[in-house]
Protein backbone atom coordinates (compact mmCIF):
# COMPACT_ATOMS: atom_id res chain seq x y z
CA UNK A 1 149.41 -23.41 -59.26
CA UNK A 2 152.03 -21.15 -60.11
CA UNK A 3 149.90 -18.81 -62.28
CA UNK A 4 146.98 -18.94 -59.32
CA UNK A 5 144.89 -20.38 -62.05
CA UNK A 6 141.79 -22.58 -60.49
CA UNK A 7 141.97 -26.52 -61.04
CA UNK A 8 139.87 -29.22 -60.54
CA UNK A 9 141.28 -31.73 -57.98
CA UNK A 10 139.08 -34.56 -59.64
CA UNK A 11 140.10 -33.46 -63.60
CA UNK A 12 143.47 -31.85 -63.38
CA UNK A 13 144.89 -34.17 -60.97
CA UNK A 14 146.34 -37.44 -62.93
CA UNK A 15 146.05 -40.90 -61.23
CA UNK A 16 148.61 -42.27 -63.16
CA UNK A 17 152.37 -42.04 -62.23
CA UNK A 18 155.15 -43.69 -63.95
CA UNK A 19 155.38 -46.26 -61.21
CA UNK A 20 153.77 -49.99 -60.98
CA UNK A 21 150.76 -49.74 -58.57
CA UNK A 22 151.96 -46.25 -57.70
CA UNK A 23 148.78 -43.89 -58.01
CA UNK A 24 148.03 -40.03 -56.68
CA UNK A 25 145.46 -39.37 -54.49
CA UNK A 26 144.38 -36.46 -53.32
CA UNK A 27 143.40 -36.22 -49.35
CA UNK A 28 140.04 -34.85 -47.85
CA UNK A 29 140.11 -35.85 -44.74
CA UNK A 30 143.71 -36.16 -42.53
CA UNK A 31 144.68 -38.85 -39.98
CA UNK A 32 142.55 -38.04 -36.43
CA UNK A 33 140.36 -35.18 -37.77
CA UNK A 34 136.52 -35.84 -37.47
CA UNK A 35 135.66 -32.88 -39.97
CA UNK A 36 133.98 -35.20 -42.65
CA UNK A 37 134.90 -33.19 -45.62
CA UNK A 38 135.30 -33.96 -50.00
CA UNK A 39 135.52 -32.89 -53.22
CA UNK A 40 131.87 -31.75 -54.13
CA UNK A 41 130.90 -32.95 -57.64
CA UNK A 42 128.55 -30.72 -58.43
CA UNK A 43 130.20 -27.60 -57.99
CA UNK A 44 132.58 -25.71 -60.36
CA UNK A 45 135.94 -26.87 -60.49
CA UNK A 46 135.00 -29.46 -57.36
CA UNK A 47 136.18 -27.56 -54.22
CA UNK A 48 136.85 -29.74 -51.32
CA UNK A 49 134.17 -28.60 -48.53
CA UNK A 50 132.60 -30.23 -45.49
CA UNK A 51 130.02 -32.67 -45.93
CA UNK A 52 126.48 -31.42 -44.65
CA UNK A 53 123.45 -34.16 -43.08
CA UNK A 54 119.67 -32.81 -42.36
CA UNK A 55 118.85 -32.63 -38.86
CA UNK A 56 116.07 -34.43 -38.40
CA UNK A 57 114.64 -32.37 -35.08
CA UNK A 58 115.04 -28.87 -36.74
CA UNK A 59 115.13 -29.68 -40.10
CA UNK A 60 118.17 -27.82 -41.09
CA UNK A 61 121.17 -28.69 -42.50
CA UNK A 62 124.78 -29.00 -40.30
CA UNK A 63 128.02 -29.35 -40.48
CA UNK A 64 128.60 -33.53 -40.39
CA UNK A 65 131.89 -34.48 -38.19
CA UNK A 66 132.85 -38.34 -38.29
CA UNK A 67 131.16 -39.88 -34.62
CA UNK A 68 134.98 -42.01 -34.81
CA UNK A 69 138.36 -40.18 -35.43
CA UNK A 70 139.75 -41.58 -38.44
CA UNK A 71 143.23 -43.56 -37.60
CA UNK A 72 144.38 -43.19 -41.61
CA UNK A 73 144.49 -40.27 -44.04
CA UNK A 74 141.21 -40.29 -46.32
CA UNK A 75 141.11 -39.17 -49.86
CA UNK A 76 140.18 -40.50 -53.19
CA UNK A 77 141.80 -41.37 -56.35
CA UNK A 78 141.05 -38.35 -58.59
CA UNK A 79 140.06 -39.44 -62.40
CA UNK A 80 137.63 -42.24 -61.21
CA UNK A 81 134.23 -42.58 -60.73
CA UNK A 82 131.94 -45.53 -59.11
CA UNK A 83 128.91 -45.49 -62.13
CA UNK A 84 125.83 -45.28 -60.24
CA UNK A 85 123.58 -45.98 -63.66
CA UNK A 86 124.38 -49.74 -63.33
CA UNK A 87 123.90 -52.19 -60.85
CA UNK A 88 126.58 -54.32 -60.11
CA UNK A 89 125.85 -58.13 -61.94
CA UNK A 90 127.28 -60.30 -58.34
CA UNK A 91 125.94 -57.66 -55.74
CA UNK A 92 123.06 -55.87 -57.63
CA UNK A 93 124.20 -52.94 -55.78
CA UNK A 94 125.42 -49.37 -57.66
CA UNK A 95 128.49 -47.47 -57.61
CA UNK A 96 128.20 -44.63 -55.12
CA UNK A 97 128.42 -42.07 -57.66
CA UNK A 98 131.59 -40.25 -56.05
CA UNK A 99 135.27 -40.59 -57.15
CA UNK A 100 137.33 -43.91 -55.66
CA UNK A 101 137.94 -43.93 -51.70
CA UNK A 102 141.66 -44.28 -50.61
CA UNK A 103 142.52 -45.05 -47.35
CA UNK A 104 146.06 -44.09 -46.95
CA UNK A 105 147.64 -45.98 -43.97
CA UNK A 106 151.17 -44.46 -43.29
CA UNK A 107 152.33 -42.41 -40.29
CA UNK A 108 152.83 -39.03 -41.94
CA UNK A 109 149.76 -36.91 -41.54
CA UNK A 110 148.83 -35.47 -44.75
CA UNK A 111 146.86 -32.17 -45.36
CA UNK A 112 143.05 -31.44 -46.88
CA UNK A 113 143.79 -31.20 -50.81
CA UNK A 114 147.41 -32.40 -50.46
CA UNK A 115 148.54 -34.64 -53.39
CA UNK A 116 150.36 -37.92 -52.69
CA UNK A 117 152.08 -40.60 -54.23
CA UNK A 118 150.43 -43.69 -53.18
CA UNK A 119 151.61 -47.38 -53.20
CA UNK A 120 149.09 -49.28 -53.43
CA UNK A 121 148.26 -53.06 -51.87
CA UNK A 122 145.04 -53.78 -52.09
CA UNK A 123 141.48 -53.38 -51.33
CA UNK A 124 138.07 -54.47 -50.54
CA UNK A 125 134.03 -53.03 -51.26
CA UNK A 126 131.46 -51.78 -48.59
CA UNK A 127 127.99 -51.77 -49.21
CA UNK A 128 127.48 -48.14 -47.55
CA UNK A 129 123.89 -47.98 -47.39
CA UNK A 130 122.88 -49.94 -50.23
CA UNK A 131 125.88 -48.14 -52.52
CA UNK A 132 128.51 -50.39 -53.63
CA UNK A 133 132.02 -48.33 -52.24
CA UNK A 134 135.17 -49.57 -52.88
CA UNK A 135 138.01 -48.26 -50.55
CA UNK A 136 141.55 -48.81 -51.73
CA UNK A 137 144.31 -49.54 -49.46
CA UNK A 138 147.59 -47.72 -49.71
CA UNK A 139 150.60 -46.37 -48.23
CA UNK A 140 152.60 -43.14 -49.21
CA UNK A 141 155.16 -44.33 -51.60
CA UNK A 142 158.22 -42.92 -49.45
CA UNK A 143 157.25 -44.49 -46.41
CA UNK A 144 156.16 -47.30 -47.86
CA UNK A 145 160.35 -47.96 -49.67
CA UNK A 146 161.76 -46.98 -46.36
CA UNK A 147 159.81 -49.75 -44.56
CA UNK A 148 159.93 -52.18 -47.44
CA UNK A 149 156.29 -52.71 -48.05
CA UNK A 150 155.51 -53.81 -51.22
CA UNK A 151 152.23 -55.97 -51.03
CA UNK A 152 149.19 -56.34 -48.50
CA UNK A 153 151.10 -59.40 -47.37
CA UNK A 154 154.06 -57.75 -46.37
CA UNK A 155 152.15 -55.22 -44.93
CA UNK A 156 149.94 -57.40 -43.05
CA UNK A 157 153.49 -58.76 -41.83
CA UNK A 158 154.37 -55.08 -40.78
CA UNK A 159 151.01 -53.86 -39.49
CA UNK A 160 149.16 -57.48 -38.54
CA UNK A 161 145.34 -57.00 -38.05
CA UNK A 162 145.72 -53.48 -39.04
CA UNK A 163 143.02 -54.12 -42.05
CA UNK A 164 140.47 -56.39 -40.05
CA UNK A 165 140.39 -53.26 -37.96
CA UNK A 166 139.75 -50.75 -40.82
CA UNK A 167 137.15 -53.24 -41.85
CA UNK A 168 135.24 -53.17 -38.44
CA UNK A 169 135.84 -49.32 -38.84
CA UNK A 170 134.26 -48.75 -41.60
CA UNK A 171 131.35 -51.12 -41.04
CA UNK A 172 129.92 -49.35 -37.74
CA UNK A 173 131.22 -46.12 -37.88
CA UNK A 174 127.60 -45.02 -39.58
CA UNK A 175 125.64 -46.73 -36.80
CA UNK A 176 126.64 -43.81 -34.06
CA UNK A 177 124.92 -41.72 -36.74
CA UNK A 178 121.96 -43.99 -36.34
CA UNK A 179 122.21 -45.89 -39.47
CA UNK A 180 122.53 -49.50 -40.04
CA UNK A 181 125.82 -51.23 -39.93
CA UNK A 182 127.50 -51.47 -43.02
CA UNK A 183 128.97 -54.73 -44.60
CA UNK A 184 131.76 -55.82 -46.82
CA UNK A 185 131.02 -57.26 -49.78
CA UNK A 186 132.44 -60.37 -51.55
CA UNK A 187 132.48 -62.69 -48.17
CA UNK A 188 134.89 -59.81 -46.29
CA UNK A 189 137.67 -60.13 -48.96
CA UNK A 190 140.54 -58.14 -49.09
CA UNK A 191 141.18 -58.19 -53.34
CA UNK A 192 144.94 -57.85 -53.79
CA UNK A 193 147.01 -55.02 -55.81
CA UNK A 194 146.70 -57.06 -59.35
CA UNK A 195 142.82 -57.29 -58.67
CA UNK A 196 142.88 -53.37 -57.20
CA UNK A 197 144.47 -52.81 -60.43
CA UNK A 198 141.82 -53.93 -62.38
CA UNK A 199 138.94 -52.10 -60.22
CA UNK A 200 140.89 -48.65 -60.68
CA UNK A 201 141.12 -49.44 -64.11
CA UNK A 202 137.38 -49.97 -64.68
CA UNK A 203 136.76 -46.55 -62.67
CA UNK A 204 139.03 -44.50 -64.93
CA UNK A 205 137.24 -45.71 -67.89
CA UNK A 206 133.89 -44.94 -66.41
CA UNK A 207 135.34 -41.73 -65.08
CA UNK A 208 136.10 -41.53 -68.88
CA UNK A 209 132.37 -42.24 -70.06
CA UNK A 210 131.30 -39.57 -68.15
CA UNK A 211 132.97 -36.88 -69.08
CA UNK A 212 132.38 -37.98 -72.70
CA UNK A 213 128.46 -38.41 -72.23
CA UNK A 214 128.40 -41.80 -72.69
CA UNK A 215 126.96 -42.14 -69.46
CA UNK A 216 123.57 -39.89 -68.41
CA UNK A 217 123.61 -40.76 -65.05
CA UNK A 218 120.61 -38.94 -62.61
CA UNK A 219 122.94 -36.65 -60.71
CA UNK A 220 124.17 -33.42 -61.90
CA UNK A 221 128.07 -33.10 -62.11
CA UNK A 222 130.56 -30.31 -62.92
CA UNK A 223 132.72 -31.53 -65.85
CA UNK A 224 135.55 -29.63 -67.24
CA UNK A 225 135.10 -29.99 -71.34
CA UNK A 226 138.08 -32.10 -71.55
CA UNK A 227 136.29 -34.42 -74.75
C-alpha cells in the first residue's frame, strides 16, 4: 500500500467486485512454478510462504515443491473459508479449513500475491485426503472479454478437454508424493457459475462466522478484529 502499512491478503482483500461472477483472487502459486507456496492462516496478517512436509527418513521439515508443474495460475478467493467443524450432509467429508482454491486458466502469468479480477465459470470439489476442497474455475476478466468467454460452455468450446485434464491433474498429482489418488466428488461434476455462485456465497458467510466467533473450530487462526 501506499502508506507501506501491512495487510492481510485473506481480510483486506475484497472478493466482491461490481461485476456479475467477477471475483478477486489473490495468486500463490504462478503458471509452471513447482514452489508450492500460500497464505498461512495462522500467522499475523497471513503472509504468503512456502508450504513445508516432514521428511519421513530424517524427520525434519522441507521445503514442499509440486512433483507436476502447474499449467494454470493458483490462488484462492480471499474472504472465504471451507468450515472444517462440520461435515458435509451428501459427502460426510469437512471443509479443508483454508480459504477457497482458484484455478485461474488464462495465458498471462500472474505473480505470488498479485490481485486479479477473475471471471468466473464454474467449478467442481476434490476430496484431498479425506478434506472436502472445492477449486473454482476462472479466467482473468480481460482475457477472458477479449476472447469472449463468458461460461464453462463457451470455454469448453475455446479450450475443449482443458477441464477433464485439470481434473486428472489434480487427482494424482499427490500420488508422486506417495499419497493416495484423490477423487472428485459429486460423480466428477463440473457445477456451473450460478451453482459456483452459491458455493462462494456459503464460504463468505462462513468466512464471516469465523471471524465473528460463531464458529470455534480446532485450528488456531490469525483474525484481524474486523467484528
Amino acid at each position: 500500500t501506499k502508506n507501506k502499512s501491512k495487510v492481510s491478503p485473506w481480510h483486506d482483500v475484497s472478493v466482491w467486485t461490481k461485476k456479475s461472477k467477477v471475483f478477486q483472487m489473490v495468486n500463490e502459486v504462478p503458471r509452471n512454478i513447482r514452489k508450492k507456496q500460500e497464505v498461512v492462516t495462522d500467522l499475523e496478517y497471513n503472509p504468503i510462504m512456502q508450504d513445508k512436509k516432514l521428511d519421513a527418513k530424517t524427520n525434519t521439515w522441507k521445503p514442499r515443491f509440486l512433483a507436476v508443474y502447474p499449467l494454470f495460475n493458483y490462488g484462492m478467493l480471499p474472504q472465504t473459508w471451507e468450515d472444517s467443524s462440520v461435515a458435509d450432509p451428501e459427502t460426510g467429508f469437512k471443509g479443508d479449513n483454508d480459504p477457497l482454491d482458484v484455478v485461474e486458466l488464462g495465458d498471462k502469468l500472474l505473480g505470488i500475491g498479485e490481485v486479479a479480477n477473475i471471471k468466473m465459470f464454474g467449478s467442481f470439489c476434490l476430496a484431498d485426503q479425506q478434506e472436502m476442497d472445492w477449486k473454482i474455475i476462472g479466467m482473468n476478466e480481460a482475457e477472458a472479454e477479449e476472447k469472449n468467454i463468458r461460461s464453462l460452455k463457451d470455454f469448453e468450446e475455446v479450450y475443449p478437454g482443458r477441464i477433464n485434464q485439470l481434473k486428472i491433474w489434480f487427482s494424482t498429482y499427490k500420488t508422486y508424493e506417495g499419497k493416495k489418488a484423490n477423487s472428485i466428488l459429486f460423480n466428477s461434476r463440473t457445477f456451473d457459475a450460478d451453482e459456483s455462485m452459491r458455493i462462494i456465497e456459503q464460504m463468505h458467510k462462513s468466512y464471516l462466522k469465523l471471524l465473528s466467533r460463531e464458529i470455534k473450530p480446532k485450528a488456531k487462526f490469525w483474525l484481524k478484529n474486523f467484528m
